[in-house]
C-alpha atoms as a PDB file:
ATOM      1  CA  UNK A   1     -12.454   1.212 -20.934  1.00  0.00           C
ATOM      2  CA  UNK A   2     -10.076   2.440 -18.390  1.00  0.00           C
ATOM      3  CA  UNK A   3      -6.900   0.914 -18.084  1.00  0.00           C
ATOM      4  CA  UNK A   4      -4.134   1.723 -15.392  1.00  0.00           C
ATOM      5  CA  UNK A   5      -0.333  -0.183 -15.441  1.00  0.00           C
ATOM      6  CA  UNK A   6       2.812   0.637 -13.074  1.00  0.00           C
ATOM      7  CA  UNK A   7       4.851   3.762 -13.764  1.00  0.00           C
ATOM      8  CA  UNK A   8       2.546   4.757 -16.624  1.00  0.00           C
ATOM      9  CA  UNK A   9       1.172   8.778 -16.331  1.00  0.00           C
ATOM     10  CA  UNK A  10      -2.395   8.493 -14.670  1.00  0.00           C
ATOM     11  CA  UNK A  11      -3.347  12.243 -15.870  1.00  0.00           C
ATOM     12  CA  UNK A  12      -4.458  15.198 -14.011  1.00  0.00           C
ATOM     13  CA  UNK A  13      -5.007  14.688 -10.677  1.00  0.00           C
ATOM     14  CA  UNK A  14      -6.645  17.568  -7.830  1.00  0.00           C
ATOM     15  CA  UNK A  15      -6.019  17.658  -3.803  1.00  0.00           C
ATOM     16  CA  UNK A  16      -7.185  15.819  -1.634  1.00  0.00           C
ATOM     17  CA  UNK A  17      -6.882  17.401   1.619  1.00  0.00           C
ATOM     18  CA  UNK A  18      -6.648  15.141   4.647  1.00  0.00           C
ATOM     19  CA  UNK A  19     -10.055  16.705   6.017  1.00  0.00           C
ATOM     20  CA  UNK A  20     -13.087  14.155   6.560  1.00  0.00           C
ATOM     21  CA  UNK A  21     -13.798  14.374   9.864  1.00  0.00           C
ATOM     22  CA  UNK A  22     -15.216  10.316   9.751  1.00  0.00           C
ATOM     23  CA  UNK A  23     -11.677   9.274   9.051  1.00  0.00           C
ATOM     24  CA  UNK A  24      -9.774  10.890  11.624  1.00  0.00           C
ATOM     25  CA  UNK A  25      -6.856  11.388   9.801  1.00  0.00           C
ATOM     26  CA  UNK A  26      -3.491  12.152  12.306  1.00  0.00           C
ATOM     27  CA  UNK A  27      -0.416  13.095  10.419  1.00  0.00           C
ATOM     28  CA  UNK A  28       2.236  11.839  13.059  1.00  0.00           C
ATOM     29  CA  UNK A  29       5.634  12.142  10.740  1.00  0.00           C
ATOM     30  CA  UNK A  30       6.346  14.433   7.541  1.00  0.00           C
ATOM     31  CA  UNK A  31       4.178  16.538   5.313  1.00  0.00           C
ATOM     32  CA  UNK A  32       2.044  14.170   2.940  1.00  0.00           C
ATOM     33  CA  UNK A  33       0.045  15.859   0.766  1.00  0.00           C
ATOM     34  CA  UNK A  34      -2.653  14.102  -1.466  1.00  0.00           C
ATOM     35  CA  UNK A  35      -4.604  14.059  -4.290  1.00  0.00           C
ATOM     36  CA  UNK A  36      -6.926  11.943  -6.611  1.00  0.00           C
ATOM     37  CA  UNK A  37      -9.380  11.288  -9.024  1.00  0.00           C
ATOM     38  CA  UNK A  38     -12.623   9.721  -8.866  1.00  0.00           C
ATOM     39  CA  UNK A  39     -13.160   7.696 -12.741  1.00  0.00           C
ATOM     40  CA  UNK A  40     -16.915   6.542 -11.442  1.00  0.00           C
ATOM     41  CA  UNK A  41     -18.954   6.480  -8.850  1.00  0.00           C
ATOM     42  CA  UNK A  42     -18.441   8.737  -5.655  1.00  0.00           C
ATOM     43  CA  UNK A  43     -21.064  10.797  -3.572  1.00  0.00           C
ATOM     44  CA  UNK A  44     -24.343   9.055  -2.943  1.00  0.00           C
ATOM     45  CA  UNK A  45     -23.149   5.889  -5.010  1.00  0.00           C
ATOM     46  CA  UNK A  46     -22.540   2.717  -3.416  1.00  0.00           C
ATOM     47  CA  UNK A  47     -19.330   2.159  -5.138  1.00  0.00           C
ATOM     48  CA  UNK A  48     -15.989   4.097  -6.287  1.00  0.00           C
ATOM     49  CA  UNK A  49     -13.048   3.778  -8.528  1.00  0.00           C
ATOM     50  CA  UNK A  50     -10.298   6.190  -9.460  1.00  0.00           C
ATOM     51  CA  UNK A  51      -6.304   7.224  -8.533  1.00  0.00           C
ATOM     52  CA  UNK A  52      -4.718   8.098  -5.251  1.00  0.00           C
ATOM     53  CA  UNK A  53      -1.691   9.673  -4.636  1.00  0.00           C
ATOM     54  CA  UNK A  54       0.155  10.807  -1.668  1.00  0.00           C
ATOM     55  CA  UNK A  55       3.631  12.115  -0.980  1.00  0.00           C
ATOM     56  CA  UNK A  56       6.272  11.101   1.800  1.00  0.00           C
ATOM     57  CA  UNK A  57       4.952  11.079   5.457  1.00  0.00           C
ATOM     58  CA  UNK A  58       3.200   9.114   7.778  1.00  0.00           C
ATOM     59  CA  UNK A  59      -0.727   9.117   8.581  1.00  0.00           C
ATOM     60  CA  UNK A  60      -3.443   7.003  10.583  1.00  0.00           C
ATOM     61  CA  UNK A  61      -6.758   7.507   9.334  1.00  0.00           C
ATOM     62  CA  UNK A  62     -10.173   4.841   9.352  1.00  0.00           C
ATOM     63  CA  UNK A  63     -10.782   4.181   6.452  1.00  0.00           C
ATOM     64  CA  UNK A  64     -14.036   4.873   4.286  1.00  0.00           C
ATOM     65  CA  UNK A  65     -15.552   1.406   2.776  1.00  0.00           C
ATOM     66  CA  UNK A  66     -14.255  -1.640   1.537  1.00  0.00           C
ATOM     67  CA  UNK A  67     -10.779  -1.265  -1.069  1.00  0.00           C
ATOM     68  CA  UNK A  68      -9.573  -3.054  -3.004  1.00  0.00           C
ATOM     69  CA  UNK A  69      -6.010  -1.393  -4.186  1.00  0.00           C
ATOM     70  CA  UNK A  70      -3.057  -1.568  -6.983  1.00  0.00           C
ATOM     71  CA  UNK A  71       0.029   0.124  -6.086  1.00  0.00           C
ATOM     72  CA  UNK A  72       0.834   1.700  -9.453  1.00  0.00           C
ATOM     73  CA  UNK A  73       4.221   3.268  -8.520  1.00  0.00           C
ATOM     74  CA  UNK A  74       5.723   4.237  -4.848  1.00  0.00           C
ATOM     75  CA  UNK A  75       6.011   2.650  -1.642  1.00  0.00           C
ATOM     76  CA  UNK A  76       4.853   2.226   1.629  1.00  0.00           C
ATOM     77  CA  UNK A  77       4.489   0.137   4.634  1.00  0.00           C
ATOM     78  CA  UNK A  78       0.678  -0.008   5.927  1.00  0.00           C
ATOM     79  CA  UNK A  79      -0.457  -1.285   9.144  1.00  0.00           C
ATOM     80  CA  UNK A  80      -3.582  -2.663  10.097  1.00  0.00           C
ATOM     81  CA  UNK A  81      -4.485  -2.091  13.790  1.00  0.00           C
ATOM     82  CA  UNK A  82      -7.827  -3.331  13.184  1.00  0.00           C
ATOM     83  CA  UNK A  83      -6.562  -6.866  12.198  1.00  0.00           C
ATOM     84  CA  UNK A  84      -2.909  -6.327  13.717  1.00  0.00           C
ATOM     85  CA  UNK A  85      -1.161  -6.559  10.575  1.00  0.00           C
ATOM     86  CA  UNK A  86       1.318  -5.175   8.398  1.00  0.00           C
ATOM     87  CA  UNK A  87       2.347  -5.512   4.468  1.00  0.00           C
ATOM     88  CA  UNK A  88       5.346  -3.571   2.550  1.00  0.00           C
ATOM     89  CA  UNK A  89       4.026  -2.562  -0.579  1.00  0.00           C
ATOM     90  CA  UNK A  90       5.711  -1.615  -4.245  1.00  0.00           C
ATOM     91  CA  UNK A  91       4.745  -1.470  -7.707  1.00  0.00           C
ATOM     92  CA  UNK A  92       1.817  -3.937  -8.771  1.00  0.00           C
ATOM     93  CA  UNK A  93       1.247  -5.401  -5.477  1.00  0.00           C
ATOM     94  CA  UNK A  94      -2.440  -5.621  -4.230  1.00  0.00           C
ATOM     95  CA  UNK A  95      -3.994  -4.903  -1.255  1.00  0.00           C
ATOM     96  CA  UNK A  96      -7.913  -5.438   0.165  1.00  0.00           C
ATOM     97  CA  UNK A  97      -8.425  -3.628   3.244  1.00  0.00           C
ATOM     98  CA  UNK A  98     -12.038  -3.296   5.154  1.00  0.00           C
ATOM     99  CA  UNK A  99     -14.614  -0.387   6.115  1.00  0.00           C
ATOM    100  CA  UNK A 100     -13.616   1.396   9.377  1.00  0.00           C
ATOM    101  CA  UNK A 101     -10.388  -0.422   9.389  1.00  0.00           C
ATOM    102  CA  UNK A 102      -7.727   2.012  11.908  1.00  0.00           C
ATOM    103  CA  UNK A 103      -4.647   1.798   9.579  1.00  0.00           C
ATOM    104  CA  UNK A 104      -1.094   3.866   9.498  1.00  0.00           C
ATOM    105  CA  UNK A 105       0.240   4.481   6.075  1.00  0.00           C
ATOM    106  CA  UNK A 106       3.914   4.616   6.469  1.00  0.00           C
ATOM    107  CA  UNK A 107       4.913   6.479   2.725  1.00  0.00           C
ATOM    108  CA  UNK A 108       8.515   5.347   2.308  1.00  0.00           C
ATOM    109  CA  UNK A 109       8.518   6.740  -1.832  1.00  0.00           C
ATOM    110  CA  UNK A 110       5.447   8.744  -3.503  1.00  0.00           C
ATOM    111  CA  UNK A 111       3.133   6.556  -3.807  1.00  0.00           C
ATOM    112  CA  UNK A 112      -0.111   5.798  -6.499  1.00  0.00           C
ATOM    113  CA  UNK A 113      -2.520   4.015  -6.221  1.00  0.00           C
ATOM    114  CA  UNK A 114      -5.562   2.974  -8.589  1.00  0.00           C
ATOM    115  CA  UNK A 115      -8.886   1.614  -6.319  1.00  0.00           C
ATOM    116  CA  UNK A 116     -12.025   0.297  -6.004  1.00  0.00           C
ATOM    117  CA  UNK A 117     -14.368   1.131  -3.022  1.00  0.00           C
ATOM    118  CA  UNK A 118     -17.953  -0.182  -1.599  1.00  0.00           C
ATOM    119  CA  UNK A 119     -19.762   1.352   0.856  1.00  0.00           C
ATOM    120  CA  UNK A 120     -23.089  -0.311   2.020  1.00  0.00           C
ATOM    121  CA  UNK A 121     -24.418   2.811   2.827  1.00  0.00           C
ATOM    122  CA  UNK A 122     -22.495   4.833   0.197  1.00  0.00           C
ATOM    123  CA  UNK A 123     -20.101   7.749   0.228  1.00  0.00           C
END
């Protein structure tokens, strides 16, 4: 069983370099840097779950199958241009947030986040 709660240590974690061409990431303020951890699933599986975590800065990327998302620590302000929307979120708040949506994530504190992803045609 994997279990995940705010401010807890979430382990090791490796880069994640803001690189796939199919989400068009812009960095348009700071420096974020990322990194991550996939705990199942990933290439040529439907599905994906695992840890996210990005510094201070601001990017707009489209993002890669259907998440569903736990802020574990952090903060940010993400907008929605797909579904012209925004949400503030902290520690323990949830977010679900569609394939190919165009989104900015506006990193306010480091944030982490744990995940769970579906893509119909897999990643």
């Amino acid at each position: 069983m994997i279990g995940y709660k705010p401010g807890c240590d979430v382990g090791k974690l490796e880069p994640w370099p803001f690189d796939n061409p199919a989400s068009r990431y812009v960095i348009t303020s700071g420096a974020p840097q990322a990194s991550g951890r996939l705990d199942a699933g990933g290439p040529g599986f439907q599905t994906r779950f695992g840890i996210w975590r990005c510094t201070i800065g601001v990017f707009e990327c489209i993002e890669q199958g259907d998440e569903l998302m736990t802020v574990l620590s952090g903060r940010c302000r993400l907008i929605n241009h797909t579904e012209g929307r925004e949400v503030l979120l902290g520690p323990s708040d949830s977010l679900f947030i569609r394939d190919r949506s165009h989104v900015t994530w506006d990193i306010s504190e480091d944030l982490t986040k744990v995940f769970h992803g579906y893509k119909a045609d897999g990643y």
